[in-house]
PDB file of N, CA and C in Angstrom:
ATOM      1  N   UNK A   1     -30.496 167.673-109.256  1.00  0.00           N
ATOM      2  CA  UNK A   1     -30.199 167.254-110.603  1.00  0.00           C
ATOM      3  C   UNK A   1     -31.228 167.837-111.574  1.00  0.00           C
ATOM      4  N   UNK A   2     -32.229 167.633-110.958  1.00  0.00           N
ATOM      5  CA  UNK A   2     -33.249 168.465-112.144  1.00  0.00           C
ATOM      6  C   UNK A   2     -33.057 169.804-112.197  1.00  0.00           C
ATOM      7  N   UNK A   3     -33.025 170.424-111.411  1.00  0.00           N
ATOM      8  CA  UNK A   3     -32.566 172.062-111.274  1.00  0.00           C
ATOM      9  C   UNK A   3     -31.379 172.250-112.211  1.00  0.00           C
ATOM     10  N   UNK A   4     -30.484 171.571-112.344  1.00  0.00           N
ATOM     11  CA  UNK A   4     -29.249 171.511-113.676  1.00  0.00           C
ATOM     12  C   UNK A   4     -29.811 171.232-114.574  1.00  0.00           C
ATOM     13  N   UNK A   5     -30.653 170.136-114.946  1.00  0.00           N
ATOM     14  CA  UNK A   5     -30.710 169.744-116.400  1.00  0.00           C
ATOM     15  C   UNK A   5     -32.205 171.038-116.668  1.00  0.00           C
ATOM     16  N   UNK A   6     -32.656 171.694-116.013  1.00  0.00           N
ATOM     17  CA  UNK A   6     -33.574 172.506-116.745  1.00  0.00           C
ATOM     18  C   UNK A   6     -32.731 174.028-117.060  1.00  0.00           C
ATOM     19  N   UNK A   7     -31.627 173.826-116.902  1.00  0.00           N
ATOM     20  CA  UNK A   7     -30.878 175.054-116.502  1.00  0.00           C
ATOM     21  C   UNK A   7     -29.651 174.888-117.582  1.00  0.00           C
ATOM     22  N   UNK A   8     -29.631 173.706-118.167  1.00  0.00           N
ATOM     23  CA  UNK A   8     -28.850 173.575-119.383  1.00  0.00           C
ATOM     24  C   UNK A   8     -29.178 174.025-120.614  1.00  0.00           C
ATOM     25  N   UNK A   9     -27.718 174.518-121.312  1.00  0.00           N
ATOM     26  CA  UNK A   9     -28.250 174.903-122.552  1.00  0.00           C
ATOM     27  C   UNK A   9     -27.306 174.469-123.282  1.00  0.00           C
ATOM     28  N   UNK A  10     -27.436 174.356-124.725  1.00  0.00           N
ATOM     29  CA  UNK A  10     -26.583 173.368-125.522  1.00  0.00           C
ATOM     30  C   UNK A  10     -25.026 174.080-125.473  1.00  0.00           C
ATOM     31  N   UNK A  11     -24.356 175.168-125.301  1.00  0.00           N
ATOM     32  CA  UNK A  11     -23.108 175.534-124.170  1.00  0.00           C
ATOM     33  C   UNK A  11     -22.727 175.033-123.665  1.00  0.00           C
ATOM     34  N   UNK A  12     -23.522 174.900-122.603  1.00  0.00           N
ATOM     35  CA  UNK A  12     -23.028 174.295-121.517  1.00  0.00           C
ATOM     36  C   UNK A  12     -22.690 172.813-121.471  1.00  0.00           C
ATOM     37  N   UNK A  13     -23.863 172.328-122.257  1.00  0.00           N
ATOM     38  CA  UNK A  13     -23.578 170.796-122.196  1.00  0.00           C
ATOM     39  C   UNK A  13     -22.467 170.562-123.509  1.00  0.00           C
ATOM     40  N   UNK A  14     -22.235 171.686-124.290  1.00  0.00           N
ATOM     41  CA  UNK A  14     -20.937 170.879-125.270  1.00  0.00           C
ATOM     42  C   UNK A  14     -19.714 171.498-124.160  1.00  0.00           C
ATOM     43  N   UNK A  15     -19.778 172.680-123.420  1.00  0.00           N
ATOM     44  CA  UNK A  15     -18.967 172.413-122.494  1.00  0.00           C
ATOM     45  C   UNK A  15     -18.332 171.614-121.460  1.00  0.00           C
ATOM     46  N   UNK A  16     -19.527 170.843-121.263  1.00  0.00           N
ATOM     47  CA  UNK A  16     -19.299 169.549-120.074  1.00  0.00           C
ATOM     48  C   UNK A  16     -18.912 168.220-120.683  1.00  0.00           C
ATOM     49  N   UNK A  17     -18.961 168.220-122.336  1.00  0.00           N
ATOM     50  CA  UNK A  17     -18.971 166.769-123.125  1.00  0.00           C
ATOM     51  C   UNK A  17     -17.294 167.176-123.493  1.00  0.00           C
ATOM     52  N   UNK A  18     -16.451 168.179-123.841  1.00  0.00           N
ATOM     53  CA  UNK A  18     -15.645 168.827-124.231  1.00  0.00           C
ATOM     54  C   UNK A  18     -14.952 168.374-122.840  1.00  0.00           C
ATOM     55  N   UNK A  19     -15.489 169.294-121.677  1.00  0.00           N
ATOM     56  CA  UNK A  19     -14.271 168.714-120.325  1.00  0.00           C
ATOM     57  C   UNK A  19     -14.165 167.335-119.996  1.00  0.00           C
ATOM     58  N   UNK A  20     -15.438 166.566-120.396  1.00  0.00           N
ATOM     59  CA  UNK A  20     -15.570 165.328-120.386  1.00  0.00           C
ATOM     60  C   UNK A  20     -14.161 164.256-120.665  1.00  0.00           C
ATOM     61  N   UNK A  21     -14.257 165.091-121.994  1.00  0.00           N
ATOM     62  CA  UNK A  21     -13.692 164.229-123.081  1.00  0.00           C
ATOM     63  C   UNK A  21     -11.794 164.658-123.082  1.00  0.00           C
ATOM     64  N   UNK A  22     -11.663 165.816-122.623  1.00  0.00           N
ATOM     65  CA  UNK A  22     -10.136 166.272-122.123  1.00  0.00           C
ATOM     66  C   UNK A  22      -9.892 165.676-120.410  1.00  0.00           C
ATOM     67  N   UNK A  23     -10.796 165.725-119.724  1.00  0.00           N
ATOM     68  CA  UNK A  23     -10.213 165.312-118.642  1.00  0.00           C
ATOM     69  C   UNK A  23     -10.053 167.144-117.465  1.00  0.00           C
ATOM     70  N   UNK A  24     -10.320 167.917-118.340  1.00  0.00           N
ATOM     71  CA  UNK A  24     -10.056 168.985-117.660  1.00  0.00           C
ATOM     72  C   UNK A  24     -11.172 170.084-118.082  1.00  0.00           C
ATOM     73  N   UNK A  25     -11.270 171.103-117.034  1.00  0.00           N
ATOM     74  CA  UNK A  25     -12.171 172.230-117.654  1.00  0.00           C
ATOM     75  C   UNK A  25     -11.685 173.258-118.558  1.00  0.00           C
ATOM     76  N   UNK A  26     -12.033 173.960-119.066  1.00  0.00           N
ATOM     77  CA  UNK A  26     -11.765 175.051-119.965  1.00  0.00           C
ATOM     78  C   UNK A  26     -10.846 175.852-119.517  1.00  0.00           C
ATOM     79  N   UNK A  27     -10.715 176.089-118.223  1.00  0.00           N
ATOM     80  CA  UNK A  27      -9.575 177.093-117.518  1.00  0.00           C
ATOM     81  C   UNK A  27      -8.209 175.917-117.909  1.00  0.00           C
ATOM     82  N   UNK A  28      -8.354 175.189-118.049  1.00  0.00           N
ATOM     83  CA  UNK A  28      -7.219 173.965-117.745  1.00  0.00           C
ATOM     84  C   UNK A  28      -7.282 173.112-116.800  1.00  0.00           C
ATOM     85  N   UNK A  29      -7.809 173.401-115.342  1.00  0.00           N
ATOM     86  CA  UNK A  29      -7.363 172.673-114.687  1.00  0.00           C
ATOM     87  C   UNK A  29      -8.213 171.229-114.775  1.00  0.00           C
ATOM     88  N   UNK A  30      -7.758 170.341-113.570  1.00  0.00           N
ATOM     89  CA  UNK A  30      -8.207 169.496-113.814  1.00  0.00           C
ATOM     90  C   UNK A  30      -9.977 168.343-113.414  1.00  0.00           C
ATOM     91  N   UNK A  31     -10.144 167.799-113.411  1.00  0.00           N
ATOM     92  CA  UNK A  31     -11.493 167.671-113.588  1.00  0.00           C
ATOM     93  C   UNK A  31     -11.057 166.252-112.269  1.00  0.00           C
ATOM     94  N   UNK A  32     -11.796 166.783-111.189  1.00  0.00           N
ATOM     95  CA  UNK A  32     -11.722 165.340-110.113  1.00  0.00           C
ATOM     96  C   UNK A  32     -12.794 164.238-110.379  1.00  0.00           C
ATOM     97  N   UNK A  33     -12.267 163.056-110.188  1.00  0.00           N
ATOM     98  CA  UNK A  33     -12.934 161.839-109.956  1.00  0.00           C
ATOM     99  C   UNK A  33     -14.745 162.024-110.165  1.00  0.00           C
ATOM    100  N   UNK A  34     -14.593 163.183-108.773  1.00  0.00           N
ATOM    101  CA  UNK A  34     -16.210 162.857-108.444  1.00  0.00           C
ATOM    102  C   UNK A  34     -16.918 163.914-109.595  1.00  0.00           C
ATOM    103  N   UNK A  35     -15.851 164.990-109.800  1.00  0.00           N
ATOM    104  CA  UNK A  35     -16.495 166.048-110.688  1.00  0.00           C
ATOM    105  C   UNK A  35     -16.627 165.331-112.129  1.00  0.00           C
ATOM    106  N   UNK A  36     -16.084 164.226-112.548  1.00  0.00           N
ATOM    107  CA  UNK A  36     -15.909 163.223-113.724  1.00  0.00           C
ATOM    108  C   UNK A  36     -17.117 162.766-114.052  1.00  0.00           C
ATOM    109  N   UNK A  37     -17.667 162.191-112.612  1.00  0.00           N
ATOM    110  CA  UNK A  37     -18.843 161.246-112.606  1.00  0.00           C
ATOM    111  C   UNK A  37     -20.040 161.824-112.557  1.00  0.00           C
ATOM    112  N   UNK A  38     -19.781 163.224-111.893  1.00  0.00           N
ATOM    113  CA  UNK A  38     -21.303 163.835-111.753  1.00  0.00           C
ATOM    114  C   UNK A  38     -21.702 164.475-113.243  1.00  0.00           C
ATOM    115  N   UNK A  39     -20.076 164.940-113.889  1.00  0.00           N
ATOM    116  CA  UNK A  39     -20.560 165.319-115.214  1.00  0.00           C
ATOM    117  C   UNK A  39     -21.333 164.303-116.282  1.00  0.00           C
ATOM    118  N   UNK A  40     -20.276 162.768-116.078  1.00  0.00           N
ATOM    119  CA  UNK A  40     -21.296 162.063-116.993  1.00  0.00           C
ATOM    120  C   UNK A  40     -22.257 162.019-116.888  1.00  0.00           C
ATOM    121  N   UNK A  41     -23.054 161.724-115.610  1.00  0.00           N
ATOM    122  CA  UNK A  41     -24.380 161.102-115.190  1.00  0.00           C
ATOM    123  C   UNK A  41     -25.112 162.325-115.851  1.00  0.00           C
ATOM    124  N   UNK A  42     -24.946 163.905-115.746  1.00  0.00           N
ATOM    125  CA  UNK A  42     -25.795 165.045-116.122  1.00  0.00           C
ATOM    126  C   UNK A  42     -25.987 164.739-117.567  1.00  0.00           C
ATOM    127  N   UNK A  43     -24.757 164.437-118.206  1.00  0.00           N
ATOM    128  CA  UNK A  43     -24.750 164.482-119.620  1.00  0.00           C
ATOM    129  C   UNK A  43     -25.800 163.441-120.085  1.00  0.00           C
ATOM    130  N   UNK A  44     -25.436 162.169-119.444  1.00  0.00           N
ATOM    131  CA  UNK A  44     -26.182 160.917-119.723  1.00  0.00           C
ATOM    132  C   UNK A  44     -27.777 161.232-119.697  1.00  0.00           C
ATOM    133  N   UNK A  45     -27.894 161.901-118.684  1.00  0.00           N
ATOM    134  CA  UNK A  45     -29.221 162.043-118.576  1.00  0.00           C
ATOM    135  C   UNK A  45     -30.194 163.598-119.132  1.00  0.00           C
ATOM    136  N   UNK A  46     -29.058 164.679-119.684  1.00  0.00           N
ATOM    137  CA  UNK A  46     -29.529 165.742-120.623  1.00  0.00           C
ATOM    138  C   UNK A  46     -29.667 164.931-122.148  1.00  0.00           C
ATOM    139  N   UNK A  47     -28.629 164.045-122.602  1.00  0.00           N
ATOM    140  CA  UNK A  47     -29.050 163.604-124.042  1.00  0.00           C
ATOM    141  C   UNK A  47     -30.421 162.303-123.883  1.00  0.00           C
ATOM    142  N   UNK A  48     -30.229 162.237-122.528  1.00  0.00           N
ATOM    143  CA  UNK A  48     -31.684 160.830-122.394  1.00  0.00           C
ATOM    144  C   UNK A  48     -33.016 161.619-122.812  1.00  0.00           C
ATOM    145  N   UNK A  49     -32.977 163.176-122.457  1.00  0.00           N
ATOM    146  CA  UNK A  49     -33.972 164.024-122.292  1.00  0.00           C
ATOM    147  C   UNK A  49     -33.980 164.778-123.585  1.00  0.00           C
ATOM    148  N   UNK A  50     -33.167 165.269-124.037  1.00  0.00           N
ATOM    149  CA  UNK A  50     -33.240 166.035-125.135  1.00  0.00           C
ATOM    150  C   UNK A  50     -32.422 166.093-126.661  1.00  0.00           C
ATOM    151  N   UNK A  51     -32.119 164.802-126.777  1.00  0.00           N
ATOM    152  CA  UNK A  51     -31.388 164.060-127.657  1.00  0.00           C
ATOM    153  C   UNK A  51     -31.965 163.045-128.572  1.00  0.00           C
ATOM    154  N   UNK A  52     -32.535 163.047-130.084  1.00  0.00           N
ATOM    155  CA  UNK A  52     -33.131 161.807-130.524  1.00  0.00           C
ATOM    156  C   UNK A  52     -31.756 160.571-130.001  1.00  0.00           C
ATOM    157  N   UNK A  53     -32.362 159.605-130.456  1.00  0.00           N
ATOM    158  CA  UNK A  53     -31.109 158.321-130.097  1.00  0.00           C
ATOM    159  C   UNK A  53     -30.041 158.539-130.702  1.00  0.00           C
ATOM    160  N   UNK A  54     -30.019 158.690-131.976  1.00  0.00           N
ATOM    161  CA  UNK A  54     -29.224 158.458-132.637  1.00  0.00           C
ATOM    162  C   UNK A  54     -28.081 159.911-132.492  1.00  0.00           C
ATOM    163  N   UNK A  55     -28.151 160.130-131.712  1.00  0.00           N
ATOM    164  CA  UNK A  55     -26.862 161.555-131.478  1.00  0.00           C
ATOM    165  C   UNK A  55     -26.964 161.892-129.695  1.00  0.00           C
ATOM    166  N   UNK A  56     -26.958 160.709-129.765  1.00  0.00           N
ATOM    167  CA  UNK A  56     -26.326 160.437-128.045  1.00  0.00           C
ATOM    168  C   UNK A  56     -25.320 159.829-127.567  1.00  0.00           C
ATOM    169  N   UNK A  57     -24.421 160.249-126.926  1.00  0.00           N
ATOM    170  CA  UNK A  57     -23.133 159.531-126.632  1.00  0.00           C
ATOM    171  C   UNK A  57     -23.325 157.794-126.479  1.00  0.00           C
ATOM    172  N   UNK A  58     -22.615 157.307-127.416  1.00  0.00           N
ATOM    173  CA  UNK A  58     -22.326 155.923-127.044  1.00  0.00           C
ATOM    174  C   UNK A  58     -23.216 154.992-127.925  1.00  0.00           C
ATOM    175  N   UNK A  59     -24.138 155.553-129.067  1.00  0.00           N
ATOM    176  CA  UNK A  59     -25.139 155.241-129.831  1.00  0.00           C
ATOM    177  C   UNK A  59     -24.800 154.259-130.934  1.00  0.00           C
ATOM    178  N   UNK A  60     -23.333 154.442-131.381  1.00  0.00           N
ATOM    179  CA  UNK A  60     -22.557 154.062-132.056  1.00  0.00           C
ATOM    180  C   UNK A  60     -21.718 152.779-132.128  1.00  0.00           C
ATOM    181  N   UNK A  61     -21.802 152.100-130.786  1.00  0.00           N
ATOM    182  CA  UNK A  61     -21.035 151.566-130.197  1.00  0.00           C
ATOM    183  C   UNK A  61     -21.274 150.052-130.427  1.00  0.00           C
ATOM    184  N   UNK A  62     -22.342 150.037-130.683  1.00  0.00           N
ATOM    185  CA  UNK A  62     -22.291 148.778-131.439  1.00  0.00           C
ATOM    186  C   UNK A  62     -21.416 148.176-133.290  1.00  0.00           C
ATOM    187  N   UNK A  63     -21.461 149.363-133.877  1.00  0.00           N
ATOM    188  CA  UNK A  63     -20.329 148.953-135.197  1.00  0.00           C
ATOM    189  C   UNK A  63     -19.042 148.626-134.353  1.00  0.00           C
ATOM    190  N   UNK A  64     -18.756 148.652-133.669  1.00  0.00           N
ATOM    191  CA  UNK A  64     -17.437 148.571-133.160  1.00  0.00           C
ATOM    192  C   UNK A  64     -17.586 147.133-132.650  1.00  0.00           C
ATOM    193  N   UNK A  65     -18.417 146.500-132.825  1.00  0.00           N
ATOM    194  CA  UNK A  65     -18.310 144.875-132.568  1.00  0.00           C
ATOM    195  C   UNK A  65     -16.915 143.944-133.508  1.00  0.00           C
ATOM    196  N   UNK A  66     -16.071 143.208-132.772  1.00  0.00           N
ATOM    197  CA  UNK A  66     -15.367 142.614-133.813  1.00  0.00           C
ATOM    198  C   UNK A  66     -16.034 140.954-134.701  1.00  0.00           C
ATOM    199  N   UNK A  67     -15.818 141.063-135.805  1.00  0.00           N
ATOM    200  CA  UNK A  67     -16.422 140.280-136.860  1.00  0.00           C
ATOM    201  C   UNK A  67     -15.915 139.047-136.399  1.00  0.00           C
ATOM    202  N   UNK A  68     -14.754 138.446-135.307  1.00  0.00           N
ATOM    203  CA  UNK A  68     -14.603 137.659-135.169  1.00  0.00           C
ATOM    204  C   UNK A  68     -15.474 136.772-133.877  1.00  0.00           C
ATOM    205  N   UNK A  69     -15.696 135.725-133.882  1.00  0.00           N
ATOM    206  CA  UNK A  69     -16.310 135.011-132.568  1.00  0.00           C
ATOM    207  C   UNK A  69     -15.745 135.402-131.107  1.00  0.00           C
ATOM    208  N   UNK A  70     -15.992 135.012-130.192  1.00  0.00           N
ATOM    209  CA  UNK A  70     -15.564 134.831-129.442  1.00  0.00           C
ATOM    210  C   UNK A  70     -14.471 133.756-129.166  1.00  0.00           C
ATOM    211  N   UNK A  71     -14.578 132.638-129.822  1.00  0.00           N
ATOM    212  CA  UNK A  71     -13.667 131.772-129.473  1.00  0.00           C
ATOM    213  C   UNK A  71     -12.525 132.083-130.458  1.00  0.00           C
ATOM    214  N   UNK A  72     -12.460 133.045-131.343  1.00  0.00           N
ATOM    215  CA  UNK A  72     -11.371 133.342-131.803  1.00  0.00           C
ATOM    216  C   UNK A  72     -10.438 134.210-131.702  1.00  0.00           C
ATOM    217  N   UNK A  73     -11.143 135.243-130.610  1.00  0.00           N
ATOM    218  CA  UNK A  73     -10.252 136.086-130.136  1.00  0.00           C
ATOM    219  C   UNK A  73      -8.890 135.933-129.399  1.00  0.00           C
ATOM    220  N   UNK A  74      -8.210 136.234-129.597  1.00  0.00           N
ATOM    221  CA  UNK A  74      -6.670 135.928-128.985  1.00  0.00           C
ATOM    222  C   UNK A  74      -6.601 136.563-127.372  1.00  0.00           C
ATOM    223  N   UNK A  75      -6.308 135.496-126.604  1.00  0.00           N
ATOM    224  CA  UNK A  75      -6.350 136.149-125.120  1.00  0.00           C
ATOM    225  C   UNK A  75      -4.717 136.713-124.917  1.00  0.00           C
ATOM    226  N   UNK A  76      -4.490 137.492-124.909  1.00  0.00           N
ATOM    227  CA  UNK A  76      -2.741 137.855-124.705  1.00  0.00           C
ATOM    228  C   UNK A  76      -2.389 137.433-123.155  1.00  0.00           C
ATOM    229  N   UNK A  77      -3.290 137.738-122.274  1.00  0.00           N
ATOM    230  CA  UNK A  77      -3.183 137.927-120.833  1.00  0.00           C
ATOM    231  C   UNK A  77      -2.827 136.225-120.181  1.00  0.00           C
ATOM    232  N   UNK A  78      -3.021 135.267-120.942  1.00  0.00           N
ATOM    233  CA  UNK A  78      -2.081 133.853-120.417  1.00  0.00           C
ATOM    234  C   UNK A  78      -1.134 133.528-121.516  1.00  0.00           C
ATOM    235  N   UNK A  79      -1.129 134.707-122.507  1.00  0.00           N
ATOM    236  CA  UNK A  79       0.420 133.870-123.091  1.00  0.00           C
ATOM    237  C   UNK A  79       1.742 133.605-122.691  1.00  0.00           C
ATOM    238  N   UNK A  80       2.380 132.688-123.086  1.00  0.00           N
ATOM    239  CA  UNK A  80       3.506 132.807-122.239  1.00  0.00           C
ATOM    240  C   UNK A  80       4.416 133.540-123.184  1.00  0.00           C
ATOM    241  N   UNK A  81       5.766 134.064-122.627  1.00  0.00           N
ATOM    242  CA  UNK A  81       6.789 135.064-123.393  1.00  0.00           C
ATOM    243  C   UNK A  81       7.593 134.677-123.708  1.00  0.00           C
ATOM    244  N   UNK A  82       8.114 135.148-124.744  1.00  0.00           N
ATOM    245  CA  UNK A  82       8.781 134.542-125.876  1.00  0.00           C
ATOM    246  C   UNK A  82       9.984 135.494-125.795  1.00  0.00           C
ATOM    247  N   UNK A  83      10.097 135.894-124.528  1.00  0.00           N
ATOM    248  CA  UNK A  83      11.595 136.647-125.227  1.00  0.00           C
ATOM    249  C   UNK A  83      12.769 136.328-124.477  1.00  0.00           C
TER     250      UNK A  83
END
């Protein structure tokens, strides 16, 4: 793993955030399970290394909180159906 992340260059890693984010590589095809996971973890850990915080995947992710409580959220998954 270290031998990759010293061997990255910002290419490559918008290449791997790009297949990331399609599901597939640049040729098209498709991107397996394990090839999924090994890409995040590289990525996760090239922006841990060479990324201020604030322009790292997932940095953001807190505005996306909803303004409502918890106890007000609507559970759909025991409603019963109405049709």
């Amino acid at each position: 793993m270290e031998d990759l992340l010293q061997q990255m260059t910002p290419e490559i890693y918008g290449d791997l955030k790009t297949a990331i984010e399609l599901g597939k590589w640049s040729d098209g095809s498709k991107l397996e399970q394990e090839q999924l996971e090994n890409c995040m973890q590289l990525l996760i850990l090239y922006e841990a290394r060479a990324l201020p915080e604030e322009f790292r995947t997932g940095n953001r992710l807190n505005s996306c909180k909803s303004e409502l409580s918890e106890t007000e959220v609507l559970d759909i998954r025991n409603t019963p159906d109405k049709s």
